[in-house]
N, C-alpha and C. Protein backbone atom coordinates (compact mmCIF):
# COMPACT_ATOMS: atom_id res chain seq x y z
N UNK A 1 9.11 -11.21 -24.38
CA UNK A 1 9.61 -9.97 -23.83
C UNK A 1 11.08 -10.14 -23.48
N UNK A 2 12.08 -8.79 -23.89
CA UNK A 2 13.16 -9.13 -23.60
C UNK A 2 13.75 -8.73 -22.16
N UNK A 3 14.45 -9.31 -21.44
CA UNK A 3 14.43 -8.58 -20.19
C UNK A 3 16.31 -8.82 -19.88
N UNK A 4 17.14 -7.96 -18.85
CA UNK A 4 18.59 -7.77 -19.38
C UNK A 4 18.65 -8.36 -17.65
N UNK A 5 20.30 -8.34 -17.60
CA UNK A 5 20.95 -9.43 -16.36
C UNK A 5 20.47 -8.00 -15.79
N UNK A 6 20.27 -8.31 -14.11
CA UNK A 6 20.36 -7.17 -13.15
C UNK A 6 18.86 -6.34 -13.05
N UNK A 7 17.87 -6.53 -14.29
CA UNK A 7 16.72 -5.88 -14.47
C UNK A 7 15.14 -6.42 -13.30
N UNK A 8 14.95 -5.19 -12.65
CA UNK A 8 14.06 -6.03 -11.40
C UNK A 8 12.50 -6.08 -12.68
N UNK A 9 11.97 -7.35 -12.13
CA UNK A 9 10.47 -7.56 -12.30
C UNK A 9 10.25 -7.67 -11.21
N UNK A 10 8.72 -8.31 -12.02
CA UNK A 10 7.38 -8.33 -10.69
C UNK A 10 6.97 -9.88 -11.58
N UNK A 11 6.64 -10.86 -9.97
CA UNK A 11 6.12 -11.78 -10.11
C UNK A 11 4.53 -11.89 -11.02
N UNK A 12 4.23 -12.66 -12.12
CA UNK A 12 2.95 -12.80 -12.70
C UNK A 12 2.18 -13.52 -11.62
N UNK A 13 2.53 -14.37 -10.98
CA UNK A 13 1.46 -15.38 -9.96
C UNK A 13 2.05 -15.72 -8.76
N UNK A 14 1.32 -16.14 -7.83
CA UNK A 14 1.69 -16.99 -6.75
C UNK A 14 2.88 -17.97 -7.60
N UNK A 15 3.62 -18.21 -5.80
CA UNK A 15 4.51 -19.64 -6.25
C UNK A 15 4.67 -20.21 -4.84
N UNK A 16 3.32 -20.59 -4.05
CA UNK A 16 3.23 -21.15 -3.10
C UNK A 16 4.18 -21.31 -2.04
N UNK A 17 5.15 -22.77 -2.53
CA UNK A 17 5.87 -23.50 -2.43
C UNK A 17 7.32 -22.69 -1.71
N UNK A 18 7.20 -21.65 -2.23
CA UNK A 18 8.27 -20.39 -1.91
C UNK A 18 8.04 -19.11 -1.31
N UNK A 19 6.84 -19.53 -1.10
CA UNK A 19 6.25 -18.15 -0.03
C UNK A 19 6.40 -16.94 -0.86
N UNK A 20 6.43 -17.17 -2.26
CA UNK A 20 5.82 -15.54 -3.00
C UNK A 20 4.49 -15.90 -3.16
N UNK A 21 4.15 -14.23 -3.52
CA UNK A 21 3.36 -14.16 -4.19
C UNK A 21 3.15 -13.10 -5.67
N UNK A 22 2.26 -12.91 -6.42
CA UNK A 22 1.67 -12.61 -7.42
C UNK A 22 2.08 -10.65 -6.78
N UNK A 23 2.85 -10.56 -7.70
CA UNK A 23 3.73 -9.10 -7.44
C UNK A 23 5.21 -8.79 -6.53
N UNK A 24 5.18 -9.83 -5.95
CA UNK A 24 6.79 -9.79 -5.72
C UNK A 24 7.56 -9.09 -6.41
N UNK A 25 8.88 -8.89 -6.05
CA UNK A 25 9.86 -8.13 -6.81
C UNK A 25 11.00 -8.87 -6.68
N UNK A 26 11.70 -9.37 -8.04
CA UNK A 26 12.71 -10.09 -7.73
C UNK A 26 14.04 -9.19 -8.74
N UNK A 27 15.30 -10.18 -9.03
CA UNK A 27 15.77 -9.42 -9.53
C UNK A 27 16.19 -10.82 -10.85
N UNK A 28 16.66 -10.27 -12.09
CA UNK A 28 17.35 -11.27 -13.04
C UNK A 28 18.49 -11.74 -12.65
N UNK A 29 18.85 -12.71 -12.38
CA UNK A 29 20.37 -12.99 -12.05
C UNK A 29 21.09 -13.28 -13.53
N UNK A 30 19.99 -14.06 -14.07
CA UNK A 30 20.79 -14.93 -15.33
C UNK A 30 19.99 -15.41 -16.21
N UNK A 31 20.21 -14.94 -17.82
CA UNK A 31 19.24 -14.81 -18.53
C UNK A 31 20.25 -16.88 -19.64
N UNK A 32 18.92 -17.31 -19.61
CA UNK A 32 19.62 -18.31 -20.44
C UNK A 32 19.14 -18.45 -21.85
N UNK A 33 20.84 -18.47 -22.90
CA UNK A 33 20.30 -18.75 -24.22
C UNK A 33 18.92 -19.48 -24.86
N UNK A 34 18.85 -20.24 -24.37
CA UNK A 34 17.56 -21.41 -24.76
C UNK A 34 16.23 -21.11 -24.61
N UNK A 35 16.10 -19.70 -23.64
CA UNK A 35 15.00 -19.51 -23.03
C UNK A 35 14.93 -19.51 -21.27
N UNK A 36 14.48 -18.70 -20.62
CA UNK A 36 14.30 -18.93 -19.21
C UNK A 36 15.21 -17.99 -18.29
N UNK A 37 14.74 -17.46 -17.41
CA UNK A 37 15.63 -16.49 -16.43
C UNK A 37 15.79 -17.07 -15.24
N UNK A 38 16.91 -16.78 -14.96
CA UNK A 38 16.88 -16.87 -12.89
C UNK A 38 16.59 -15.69 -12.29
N UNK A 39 15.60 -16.11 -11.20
CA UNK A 39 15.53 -14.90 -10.82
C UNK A 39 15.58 -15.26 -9.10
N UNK A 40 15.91 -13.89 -8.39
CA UNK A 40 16.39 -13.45 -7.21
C UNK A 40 15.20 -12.93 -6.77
N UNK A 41 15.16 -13.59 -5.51
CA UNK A 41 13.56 -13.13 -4.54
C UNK A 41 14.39 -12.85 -3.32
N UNK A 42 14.62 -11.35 -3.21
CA UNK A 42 15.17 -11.59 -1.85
C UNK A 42 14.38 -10.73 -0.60
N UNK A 43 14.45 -11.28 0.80
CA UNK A 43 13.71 -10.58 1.53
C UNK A 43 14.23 -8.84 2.09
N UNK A 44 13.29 -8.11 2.72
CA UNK A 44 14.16 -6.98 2.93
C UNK A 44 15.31 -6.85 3.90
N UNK A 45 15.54 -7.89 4.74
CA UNK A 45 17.04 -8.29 5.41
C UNK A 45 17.72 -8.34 4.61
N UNK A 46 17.68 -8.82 3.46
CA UNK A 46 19.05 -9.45 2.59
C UNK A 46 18.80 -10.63 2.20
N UNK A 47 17.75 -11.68 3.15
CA UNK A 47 18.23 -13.21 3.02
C UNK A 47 17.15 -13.58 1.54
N UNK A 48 17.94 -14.35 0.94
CA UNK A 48 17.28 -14.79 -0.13
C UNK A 48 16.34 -15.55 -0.15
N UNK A 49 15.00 -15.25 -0.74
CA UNK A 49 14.12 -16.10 -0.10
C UNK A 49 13.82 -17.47 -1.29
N UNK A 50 14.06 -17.02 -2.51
CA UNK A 50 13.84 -18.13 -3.75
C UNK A 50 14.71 -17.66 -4.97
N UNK A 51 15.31 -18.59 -5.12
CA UNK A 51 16.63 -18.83 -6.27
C UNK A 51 15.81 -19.52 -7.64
N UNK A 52 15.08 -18.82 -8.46
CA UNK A 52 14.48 -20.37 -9.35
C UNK A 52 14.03 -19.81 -11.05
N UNK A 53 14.39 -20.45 -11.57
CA UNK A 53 14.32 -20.41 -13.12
C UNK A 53 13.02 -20.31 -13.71
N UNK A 54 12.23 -19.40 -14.25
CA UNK A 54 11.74 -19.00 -14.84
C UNK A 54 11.22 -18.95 -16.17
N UNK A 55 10.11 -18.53 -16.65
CA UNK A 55 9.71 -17.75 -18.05
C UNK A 55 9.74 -16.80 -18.40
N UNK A 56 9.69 -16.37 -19.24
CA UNK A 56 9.52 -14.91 -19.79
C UNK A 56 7.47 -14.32 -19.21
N UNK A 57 7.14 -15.70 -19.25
CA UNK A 57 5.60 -15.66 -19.12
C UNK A 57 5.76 -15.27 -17.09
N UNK A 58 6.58 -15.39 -16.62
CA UNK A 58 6.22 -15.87 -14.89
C UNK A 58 6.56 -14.56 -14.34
N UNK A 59 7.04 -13.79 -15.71
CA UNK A 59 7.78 -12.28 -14.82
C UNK A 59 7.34 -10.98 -15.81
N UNK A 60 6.67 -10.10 -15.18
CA UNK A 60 7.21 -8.62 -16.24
C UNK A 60 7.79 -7.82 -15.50
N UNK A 61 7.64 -6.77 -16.73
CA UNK A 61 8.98 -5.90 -16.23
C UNK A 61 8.05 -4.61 -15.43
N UNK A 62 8.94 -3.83 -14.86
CA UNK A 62 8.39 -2.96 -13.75
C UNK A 62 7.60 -1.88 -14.57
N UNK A 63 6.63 -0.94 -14.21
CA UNK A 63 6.13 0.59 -15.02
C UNK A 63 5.92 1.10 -14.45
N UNK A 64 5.81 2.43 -14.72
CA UNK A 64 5.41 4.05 -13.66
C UNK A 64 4.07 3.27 -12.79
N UNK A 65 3.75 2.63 -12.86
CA UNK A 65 2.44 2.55 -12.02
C UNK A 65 2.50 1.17 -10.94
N UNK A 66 3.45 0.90 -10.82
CA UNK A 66 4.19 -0.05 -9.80
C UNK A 66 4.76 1.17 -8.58
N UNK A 67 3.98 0.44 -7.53
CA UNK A 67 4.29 0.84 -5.83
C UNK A 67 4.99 -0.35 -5.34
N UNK A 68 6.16 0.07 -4.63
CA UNK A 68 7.06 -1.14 -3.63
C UNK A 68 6.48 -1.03 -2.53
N UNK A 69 6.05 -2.04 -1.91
CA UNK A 69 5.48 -2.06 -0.61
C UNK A 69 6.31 -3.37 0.33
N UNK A 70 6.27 -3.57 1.60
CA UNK A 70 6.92 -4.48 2.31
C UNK A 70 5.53 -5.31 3.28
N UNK A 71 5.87 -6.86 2.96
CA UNK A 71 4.67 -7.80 3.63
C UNK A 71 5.17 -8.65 4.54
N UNK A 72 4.54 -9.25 5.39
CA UNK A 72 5.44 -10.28 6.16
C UNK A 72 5.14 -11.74 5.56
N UNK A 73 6.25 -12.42 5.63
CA UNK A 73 6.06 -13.70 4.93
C UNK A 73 5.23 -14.67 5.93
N UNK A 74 4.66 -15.66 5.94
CA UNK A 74 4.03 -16.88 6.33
C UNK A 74 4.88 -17.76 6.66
N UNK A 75 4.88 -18.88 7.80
CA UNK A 75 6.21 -19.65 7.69
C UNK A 75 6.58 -20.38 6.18
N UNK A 76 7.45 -21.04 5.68
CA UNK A 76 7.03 -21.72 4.95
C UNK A 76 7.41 -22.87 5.24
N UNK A 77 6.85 -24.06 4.77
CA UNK A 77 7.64 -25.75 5.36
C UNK A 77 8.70 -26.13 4.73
């Protein structure tokens, strides 16, 4: 799937480790030749919650049948 700089997805799964989860909304920061995206998890303050490189498999893209909703995070360690 092709996806462009700036384009928001939605998380495919949990990612523990970073306190998402499976529907998050992040944003593309940076699509790399070779394969793989960065993507932007940020909280609704502003503060960024996970900076981290990706698949094409770990993200899709948004559709009419996507609701934004707001959760509270868990600490994380």
């Amino acid at each position: 799937m092709k996806f462009e700089k700036l384009e928001i997805v939605v998380l495919a799964h949990d990612i523990l480790e970073h306190g998402l989860q499976a529907s998050d909304v992040g944003t593309v920061v940076e699509i790399y030749p070779g394969g793989g995206l960065e993507v932007e998890f940020v909280r609704a303050s502003g503060i960024t919650q996970a900076l981290l490189t990706l698949t094409d498999q770990d993200v899709r893209k948004i559709d009419s049948h996507d609701l934004l909703s707001i959760r509270r995070l868990a600490e994380v360690s």
